[in-house]
N, C-alpha and C. Protein backbone atom coordinates (compact mmCIF):
# COMPACT_ATOMS: atom_id res chain seq x y z
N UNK A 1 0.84 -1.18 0.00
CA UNK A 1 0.00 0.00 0.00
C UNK A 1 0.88 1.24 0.00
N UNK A 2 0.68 2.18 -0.72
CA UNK A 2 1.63 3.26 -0.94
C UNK A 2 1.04 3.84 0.15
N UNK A 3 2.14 4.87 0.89
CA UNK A 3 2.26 5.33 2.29
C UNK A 3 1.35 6.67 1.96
N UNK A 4 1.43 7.38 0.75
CA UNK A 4 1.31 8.44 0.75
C UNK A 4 -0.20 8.57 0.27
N UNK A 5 -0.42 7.29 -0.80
CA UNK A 5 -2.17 7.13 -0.67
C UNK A 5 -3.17 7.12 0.63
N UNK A 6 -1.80 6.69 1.11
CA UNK A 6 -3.15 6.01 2.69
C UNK A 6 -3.00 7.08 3.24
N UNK A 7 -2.14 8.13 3.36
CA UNK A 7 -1.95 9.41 4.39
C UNK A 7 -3.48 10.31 3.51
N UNK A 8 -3.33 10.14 2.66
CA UNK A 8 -4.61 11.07 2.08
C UNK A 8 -6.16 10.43 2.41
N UNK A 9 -5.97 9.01 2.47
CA UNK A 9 -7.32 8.78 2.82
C UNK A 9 -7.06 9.35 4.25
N UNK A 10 -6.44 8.72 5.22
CA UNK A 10 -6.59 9.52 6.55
C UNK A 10 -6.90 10.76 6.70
N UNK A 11 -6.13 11.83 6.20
CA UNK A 11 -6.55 13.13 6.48
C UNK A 11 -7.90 13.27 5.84
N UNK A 12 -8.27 12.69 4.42
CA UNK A 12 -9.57 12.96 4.54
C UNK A 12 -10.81 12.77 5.58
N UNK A 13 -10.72 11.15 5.73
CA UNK A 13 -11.18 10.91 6.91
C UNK A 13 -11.45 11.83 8.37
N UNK A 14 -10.44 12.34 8.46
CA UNK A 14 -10.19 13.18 9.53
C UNK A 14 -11.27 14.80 9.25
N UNK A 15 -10.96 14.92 7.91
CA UNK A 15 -12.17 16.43 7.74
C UNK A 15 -13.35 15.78 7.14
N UNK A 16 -13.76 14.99 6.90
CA UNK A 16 -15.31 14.28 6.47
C UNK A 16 -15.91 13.55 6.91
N UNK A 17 -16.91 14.08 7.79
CA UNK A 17 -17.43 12.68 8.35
C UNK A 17 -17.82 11.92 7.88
N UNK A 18 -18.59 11.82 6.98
CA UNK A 18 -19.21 11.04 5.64
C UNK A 18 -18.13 10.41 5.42
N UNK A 19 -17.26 10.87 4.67
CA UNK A 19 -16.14 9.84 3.94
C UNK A 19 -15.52 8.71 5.01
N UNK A 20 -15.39 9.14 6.30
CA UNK A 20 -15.40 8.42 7.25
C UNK A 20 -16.15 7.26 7.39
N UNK A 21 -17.41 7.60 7.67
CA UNK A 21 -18.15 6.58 7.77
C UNK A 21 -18.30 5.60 6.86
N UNK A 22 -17.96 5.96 5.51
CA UNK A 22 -17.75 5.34 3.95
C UNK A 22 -16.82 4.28 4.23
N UNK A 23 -15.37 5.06 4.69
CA UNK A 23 -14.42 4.02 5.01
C UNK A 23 -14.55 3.26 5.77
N UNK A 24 -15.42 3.00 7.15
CA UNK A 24 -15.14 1.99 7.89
C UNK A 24 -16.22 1.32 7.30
N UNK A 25 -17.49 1.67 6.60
CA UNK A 25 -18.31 0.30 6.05
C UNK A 25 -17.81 -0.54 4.84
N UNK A 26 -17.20 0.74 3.47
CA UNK A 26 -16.69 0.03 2.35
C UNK A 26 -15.34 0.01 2.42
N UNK A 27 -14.28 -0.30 3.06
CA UNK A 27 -13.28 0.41 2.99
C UNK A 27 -12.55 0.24 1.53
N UNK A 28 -12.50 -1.70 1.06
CA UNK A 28 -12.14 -1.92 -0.05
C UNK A 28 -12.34 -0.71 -1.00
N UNK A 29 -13.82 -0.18 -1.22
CA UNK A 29 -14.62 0.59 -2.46
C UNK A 29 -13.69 1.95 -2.21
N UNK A 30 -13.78 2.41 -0.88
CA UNK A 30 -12.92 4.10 -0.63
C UNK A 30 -10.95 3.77 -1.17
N UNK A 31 -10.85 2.95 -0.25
CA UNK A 31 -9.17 2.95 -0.62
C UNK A 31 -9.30 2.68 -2.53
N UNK A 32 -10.05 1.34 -2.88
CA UNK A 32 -10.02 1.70 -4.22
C UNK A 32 -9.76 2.62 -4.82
N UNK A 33 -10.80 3.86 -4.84
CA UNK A 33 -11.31 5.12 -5.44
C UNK A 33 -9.94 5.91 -5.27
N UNK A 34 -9.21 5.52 -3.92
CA UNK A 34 -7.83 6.57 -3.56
C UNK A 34 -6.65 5.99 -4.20
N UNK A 35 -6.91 4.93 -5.15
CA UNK A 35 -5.87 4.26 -5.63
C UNK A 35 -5.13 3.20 -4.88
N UNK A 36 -5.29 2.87 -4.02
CA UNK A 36 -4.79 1.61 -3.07
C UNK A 36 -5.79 0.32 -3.70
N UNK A 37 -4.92 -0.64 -4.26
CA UNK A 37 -5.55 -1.95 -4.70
C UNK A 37 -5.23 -3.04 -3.95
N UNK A 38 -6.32 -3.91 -3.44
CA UNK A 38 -5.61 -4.99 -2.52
C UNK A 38 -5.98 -6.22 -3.36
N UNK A 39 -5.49 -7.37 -2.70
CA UNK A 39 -6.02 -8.59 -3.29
C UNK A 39 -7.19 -9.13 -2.93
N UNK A 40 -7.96 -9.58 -3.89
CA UNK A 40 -9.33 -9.97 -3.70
C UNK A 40 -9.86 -10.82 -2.71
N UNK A 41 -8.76 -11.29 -2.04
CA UNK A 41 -9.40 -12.22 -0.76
C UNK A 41 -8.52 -11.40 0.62
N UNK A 42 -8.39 -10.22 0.45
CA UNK A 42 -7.73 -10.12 1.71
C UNK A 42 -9.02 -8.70 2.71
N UNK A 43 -8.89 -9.19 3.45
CA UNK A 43 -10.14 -8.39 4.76
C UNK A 43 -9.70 -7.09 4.90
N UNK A 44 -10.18 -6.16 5.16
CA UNK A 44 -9.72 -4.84 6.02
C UNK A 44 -10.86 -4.36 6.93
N UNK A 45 -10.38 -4.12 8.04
CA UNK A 45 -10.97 -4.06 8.94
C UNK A 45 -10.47 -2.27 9.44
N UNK A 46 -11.48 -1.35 9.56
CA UNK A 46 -10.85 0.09 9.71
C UNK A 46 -11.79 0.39 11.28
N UNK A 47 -10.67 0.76 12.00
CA UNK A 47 -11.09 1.00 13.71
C UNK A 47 -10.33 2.58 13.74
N UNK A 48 -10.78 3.17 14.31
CA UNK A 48 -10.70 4.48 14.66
C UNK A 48 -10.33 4.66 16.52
N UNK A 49 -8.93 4.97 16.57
CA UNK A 49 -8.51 5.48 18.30
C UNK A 49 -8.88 6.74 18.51
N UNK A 50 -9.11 6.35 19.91
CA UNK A 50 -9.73 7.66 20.20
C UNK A 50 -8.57 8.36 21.68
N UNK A 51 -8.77 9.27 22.58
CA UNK A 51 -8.14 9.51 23.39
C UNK A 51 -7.70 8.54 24.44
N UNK A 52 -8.81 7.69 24.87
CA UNK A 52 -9.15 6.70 25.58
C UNK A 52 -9.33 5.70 25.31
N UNK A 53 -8.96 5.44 23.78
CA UNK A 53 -9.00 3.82 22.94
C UNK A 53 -7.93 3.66 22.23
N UNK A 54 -6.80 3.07 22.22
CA UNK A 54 -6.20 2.41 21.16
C UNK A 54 -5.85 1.24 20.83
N UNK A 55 -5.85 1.16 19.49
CA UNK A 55 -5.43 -0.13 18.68
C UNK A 55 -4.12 -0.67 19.02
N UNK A 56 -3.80 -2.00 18.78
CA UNK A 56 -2.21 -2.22 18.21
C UNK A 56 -2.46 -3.63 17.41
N UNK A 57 -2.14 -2.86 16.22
CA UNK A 57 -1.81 -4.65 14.94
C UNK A 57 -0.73 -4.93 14.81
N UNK A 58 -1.00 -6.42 15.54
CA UNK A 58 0.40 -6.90 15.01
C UNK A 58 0.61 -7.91 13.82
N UNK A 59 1.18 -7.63 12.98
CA UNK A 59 1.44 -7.92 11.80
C UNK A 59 1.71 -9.92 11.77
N UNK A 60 1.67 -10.16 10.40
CA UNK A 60 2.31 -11.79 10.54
C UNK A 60 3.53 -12.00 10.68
N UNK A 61 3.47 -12.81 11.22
CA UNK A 61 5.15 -13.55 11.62
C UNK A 61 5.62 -13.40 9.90
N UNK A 62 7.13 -13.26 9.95
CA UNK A 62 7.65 -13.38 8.69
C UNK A 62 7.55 -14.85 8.20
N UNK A 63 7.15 -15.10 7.08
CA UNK A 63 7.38 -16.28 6.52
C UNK A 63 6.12 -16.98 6.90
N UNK A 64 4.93 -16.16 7.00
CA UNK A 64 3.75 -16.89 7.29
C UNK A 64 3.06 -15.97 6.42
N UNK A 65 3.47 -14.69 6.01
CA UNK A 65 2.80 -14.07 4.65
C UNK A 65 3.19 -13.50 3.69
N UNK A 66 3.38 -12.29 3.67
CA UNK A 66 4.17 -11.87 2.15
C UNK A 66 4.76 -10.47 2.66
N UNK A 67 4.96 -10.58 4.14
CA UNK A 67 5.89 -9.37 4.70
C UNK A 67 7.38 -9.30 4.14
N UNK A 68 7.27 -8.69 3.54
CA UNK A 68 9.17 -8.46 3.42
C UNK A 68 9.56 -7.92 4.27
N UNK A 69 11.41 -7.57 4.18
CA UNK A 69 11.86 -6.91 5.09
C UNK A 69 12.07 -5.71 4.74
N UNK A 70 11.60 -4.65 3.64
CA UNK A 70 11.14 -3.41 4.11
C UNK A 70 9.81 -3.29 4.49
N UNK A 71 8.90 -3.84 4.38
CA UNK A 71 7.97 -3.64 4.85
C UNK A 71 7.97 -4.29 6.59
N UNK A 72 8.48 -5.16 7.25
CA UNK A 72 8.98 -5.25 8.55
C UNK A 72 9.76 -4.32 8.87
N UNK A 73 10.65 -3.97 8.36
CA UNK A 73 11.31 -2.50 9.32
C UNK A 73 10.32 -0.99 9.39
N UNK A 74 9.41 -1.36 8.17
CA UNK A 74 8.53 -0.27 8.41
C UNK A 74 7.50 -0.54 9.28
N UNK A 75 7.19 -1.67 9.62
CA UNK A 75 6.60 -2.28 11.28
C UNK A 75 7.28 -1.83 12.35
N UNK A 76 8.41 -2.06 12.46
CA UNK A 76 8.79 -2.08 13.74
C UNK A 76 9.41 -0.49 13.92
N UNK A 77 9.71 0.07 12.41
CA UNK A 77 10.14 1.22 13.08
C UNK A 77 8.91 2.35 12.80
N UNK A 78 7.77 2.16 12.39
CA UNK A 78 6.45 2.74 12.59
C UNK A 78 6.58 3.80 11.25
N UNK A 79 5.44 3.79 10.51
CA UNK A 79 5.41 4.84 9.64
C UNK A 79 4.55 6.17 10.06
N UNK A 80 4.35 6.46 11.14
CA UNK A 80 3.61 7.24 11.75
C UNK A 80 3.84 7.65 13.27
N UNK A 81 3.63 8.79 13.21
CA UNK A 81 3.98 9.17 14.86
C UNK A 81 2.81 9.21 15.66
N UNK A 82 3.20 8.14 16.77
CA UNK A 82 2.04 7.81 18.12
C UNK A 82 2.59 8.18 19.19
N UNK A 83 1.94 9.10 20.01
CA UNK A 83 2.29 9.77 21.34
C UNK A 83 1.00 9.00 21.76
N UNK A 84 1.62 8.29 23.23
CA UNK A 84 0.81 7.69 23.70
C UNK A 84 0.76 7.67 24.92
N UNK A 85 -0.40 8.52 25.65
CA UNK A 85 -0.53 9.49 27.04
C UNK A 85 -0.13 8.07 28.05
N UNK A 86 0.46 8.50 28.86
CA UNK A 86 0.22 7.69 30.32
C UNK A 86 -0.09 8.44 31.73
């Protein structure tokens, strides 16, 4: 998934509520439309953190899917900045 497609659906997300709500029911149909193509049998599941909610995905073990190792260093070393209150 190109980094810079998905940063645009996010920020949209972020000023539309509509498009929001678009994405977490169709997400396949929205990322489509933003140019992100996935494979036809793979799920996406879109959850939204909140102040008092967050996510953490952890990815597949290497060699159980089709993670490479730039895409694992971009796991572990995060493509996004999370400040995370304690």
């Amino acid at each position: 998934m190109s980094e810079d497609a998905m940063g645009k659906v996010i920020a949209k997300a972020w000023d539309d509520e509509d498009y929001k709500e678009r994405l977490k029911s169709d997400p396949k149909s929205v990322l489509s439309e933003a140019g992100v193509e996935l494979e036809q049998d793979v799920e996406i599941h879109v959850v939204e953190d909140s102040d008092d909610h967050r996510h953490l995905v952890i990815p597949p073990r290497p060699g159980e899917g089709e993670l490479s190792d730039e895409s694992l260093e971009k796991v572990a070393g995060g493509t996004t900045k999370v400040t995370w209150k304690t």
